[in-house]
C-alpha atoms as a PDB file:
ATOM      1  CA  UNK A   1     -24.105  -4.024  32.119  1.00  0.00           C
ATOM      2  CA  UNK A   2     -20.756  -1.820  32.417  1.00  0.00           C
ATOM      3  CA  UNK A   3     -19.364  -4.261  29.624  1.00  0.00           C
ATOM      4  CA  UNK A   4     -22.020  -3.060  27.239  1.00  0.00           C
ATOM      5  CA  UNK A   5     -21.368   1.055  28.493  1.00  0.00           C
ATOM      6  CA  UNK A   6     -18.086   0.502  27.783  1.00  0.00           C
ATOM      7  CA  UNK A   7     -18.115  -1.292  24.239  1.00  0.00           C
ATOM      8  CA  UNK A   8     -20.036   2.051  23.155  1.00  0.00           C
ATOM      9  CA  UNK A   9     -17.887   4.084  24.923  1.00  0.00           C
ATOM     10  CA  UNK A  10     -14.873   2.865  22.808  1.00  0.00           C
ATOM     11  CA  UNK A  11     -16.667   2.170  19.326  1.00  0.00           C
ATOM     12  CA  UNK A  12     -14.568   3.613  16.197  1.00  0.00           C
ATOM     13  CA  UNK A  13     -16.362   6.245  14.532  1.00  0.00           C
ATOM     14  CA  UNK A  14     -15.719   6.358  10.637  1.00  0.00           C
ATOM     15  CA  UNK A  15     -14.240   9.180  10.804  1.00  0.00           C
ATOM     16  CA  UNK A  16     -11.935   8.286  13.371  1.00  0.00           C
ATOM     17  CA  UNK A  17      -9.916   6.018  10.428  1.00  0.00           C
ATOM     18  CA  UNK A  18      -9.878   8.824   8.667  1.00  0.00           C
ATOM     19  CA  UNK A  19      -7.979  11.396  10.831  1.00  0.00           C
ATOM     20  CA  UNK A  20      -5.507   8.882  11.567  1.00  0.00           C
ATOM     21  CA  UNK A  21      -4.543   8.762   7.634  1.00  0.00           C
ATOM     22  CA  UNK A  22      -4.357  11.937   7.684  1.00  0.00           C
ATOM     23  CA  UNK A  23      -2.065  12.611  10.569  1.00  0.00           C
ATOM     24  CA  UNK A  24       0.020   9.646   9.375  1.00  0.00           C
ATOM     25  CA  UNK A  25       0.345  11.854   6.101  1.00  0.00           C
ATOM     26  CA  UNK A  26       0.951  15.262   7.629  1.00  0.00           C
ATOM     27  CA  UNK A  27       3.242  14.162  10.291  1.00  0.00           C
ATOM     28  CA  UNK A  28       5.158  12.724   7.788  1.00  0.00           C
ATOM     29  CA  UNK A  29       5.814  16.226   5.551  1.00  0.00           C
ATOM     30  CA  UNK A  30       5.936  18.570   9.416  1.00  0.00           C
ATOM     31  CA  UNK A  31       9.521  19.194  10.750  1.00  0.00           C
ATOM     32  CA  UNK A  32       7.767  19.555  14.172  1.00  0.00           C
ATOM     33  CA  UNK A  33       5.506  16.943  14.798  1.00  0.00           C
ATOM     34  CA  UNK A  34       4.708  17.915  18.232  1.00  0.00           C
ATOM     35  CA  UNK A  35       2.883  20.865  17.096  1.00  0.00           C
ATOM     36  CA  UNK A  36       0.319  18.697  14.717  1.00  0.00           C
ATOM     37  CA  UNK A  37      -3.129  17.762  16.252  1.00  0.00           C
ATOM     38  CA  UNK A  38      -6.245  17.646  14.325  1.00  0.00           C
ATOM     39  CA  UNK A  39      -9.712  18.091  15.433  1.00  0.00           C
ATOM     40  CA  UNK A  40     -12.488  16.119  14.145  1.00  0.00           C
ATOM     41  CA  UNK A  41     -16.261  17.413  14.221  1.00  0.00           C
ATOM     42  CA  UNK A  42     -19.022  14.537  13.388  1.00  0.00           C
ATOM     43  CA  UNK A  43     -22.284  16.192  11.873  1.00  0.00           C
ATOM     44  CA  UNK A  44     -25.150  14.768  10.186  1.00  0.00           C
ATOM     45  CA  UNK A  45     -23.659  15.194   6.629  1.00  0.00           C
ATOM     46  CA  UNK A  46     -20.101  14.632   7.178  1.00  0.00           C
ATOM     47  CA  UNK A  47     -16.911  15.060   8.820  1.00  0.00           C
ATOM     48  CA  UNK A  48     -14.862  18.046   9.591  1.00  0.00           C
ATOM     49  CA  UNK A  49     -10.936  17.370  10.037  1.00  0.00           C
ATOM     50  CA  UNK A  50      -9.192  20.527  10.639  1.00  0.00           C
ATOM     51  CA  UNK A  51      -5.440  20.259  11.000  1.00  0.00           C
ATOM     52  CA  UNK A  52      -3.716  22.483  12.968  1.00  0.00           C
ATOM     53  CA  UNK A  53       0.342  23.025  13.172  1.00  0.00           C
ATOM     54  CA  UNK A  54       3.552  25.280  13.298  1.00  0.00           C
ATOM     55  CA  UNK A  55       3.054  28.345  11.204  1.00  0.00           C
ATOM     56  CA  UNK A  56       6.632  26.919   9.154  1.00  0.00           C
ATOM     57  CA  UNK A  57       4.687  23.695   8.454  1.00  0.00           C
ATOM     58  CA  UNK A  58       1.516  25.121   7.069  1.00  0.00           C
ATOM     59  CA  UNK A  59       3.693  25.671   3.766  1.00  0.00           C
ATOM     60  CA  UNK A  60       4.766  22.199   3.643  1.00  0.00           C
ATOM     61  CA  UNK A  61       0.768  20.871   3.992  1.00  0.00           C
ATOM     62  CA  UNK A  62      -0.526  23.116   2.136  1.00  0.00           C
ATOM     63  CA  UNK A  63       1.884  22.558  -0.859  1.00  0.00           C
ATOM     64  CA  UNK A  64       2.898  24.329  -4.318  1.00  0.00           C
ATOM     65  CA  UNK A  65      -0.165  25.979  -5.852  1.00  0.00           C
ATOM     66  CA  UNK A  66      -1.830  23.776  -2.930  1.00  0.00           C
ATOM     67  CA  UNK A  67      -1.104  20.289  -4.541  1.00  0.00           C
ATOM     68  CA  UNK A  68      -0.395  18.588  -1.162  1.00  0.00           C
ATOM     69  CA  UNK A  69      -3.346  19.530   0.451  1.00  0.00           C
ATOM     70  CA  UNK A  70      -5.840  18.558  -2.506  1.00  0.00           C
ATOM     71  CA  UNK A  71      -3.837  15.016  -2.664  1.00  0.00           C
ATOM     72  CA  UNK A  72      -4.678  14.696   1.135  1.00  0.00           C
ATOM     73  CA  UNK A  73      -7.935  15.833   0.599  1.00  0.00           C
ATOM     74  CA  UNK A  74      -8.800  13.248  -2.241  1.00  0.00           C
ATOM     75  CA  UNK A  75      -7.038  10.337  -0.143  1.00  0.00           C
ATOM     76  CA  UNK A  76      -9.196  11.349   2.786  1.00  0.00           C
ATOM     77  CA  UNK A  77     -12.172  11.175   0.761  1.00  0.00           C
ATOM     78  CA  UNK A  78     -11.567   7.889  -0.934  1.00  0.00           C
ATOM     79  CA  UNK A  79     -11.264   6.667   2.333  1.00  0.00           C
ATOM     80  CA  UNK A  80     -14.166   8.615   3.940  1.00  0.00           C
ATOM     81  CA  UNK A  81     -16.321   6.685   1.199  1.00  0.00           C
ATOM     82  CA  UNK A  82     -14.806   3.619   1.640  1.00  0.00           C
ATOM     83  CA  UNK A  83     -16.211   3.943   5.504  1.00  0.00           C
ATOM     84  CA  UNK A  84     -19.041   5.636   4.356  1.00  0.00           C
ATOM     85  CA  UNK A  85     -18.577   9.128   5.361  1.00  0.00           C
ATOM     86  CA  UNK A  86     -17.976  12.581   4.024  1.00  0.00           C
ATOM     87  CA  UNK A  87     -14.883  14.454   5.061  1.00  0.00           C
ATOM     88  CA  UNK A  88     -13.613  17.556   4.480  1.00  0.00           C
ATOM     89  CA  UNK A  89     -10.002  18.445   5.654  1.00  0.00           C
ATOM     90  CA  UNK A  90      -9.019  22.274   6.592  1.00  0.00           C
ATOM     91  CA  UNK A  91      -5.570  23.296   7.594  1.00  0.00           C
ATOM     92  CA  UNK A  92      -5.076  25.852  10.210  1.00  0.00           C
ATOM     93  CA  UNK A  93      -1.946  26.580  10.147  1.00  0.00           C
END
C-alpha cells in the first residue's frame, strides 16, 4: 500500500518537463545562476512558470525588444503541447 502512496507522490506532472527546459535555457544566458528559481502553478487551464532572478539578469532573459523571452516562451509552448499542457512563462526579475 505505501508503494502505491508513493508512486503518486513522485508522478511527473507535464508541466514539470517544462520548467526544467526552461531553467536549462535561462541558466544558461544568467551570470548568477544561484539566484534563478522558477515557480510553477498547475490550474485547470494551464501552467504558470514564473522565473525569478538577479535584477542584472532580468536584461539578459528578457532580451532586445524582448526577443529572448518570446523564443523561450514559444519553446515552452511547443513543448507544453507536446505534453499536453498550456504554459505561460513570466519573468520576475
Amino acid at each position: 500500500m505505501s508503494d502505491q502512496i508513493t508512486d503518486v507522490a513522485t508522478e511527473e506532472m507535464p508541466s514539470d518537463k517544462v520548467a526544467d527546459l526552461v531553467e536549462y535555457i535561462v541558466c544558461g544566458l544568467v551570470q548568477d545562476e544561484e539566484s534563478v528559481s522558477l515557480d510553477v502553478t498547475d490550474g485547470t487551464d494551464g501552467a504558470l512558470i514564473e522565473v525569478s532572478c538577479a535584477a542584472d539578469d532580468a536584461g539578459r532573459i528578457i532580451g532586445r525588444r524582448g526577443r529572448t523571452i518570446k523564443a523561450i516562451r514559444t519553446l515552452a509552448r511547443a513543448l507544453g503541447s507536446r505534453v499536453g499542457t498550456a504554459v505561460e512563462v513570466e519573468v520576475l526579475g
